[in-house]
Protein backbone atom coordinates (compact mmCIF):
# COMPACT_ATOMS: atom_id res chain seq x y z
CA UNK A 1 -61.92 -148.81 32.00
CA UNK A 2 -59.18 -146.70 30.60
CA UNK A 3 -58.86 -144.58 28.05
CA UNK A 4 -58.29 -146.60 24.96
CA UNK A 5 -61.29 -148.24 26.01
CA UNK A 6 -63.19 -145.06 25.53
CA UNK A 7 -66.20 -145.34 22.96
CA UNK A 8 -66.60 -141.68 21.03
CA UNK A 9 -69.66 -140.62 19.68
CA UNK A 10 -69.26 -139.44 16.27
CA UNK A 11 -70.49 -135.58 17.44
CA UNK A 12 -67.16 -136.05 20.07
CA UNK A 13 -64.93 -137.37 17.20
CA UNK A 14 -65.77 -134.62 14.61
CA UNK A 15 -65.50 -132.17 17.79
CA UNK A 16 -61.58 -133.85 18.12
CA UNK A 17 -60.62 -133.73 14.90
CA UNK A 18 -62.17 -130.25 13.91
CA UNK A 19 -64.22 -131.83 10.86
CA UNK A 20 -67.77 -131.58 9.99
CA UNK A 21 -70.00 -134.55 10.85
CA UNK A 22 -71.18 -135.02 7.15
CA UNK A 23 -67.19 -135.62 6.53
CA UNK A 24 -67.16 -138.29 9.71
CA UNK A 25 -69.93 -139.95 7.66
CA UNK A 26 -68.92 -139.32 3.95
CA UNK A 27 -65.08 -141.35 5.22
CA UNK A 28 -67.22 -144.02 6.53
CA UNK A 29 -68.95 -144.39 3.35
CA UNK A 30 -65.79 -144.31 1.12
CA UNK A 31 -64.40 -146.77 3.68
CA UNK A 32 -61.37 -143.68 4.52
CA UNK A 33 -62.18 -142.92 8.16
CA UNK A 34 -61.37 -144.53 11.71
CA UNK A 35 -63.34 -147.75 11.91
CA UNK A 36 -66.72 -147.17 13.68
CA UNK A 37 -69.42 -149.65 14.32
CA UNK A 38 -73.34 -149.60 15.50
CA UNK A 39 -74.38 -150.33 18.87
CA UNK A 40 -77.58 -150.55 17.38
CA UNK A 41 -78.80 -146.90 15.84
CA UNK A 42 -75.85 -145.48 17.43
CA UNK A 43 -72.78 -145.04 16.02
CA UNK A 44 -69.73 -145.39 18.18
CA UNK A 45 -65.98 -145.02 17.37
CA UNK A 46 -63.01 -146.85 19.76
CA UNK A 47 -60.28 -144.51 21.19
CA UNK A 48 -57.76 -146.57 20.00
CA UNK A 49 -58.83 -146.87 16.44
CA UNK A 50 -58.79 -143.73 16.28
CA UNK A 51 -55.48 -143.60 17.58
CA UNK A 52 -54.58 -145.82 15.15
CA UNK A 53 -55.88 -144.06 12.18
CA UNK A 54 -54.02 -140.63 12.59
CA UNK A 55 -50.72 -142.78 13.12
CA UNK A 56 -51.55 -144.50 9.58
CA UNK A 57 -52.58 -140.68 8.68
CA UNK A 58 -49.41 -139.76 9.90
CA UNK A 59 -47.10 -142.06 8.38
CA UNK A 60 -48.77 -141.37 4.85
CA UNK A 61 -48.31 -137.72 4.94
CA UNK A 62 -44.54 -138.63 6.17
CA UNK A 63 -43.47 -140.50 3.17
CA UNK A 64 -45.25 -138.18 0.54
CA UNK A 65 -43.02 -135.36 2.22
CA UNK A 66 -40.28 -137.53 1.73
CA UNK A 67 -41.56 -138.36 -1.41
CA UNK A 68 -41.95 -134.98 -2.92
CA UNK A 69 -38.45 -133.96 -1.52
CA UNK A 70 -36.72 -136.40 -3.35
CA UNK A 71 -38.48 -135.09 -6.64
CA UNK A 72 -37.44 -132.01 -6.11
């Protein structure tokens, strides 16, 4: 197994990020977060979607910098 095979727990994830667990949950909900998904009560979160995620996070904050330069 290598890393992007790595499942996260969402204690490990919050822990990465620096983010409360109620926000880990409250993305879910709103449908904003890296994808997760149950392995029956638990809930687990790929490596690589996460990955994935802060690049789209990434890219968004990138063009509203660019963004707000223009309009200024």
């Amino acid at each position: 197994m290598n890393n992007n095979d790595r499942l996260l727990t969402a204690d490990e994830l919050a822990d990465f990020l620096d983010v409360p667990i109620k926000t880990l949950y409250a993305w879910r909900y709103r449908g904003e977060g890296p994808i997760g998904f149950r392995a029956g009560k638990h809930l687990r979160y790929r490596w690589v979607d996460v990955e994935d995620w802060i690049r789209d996070r990434l890219q968004i904050a990138e063009a509203d910098r660019r963004y707000d330069h223009i309009r200024s």
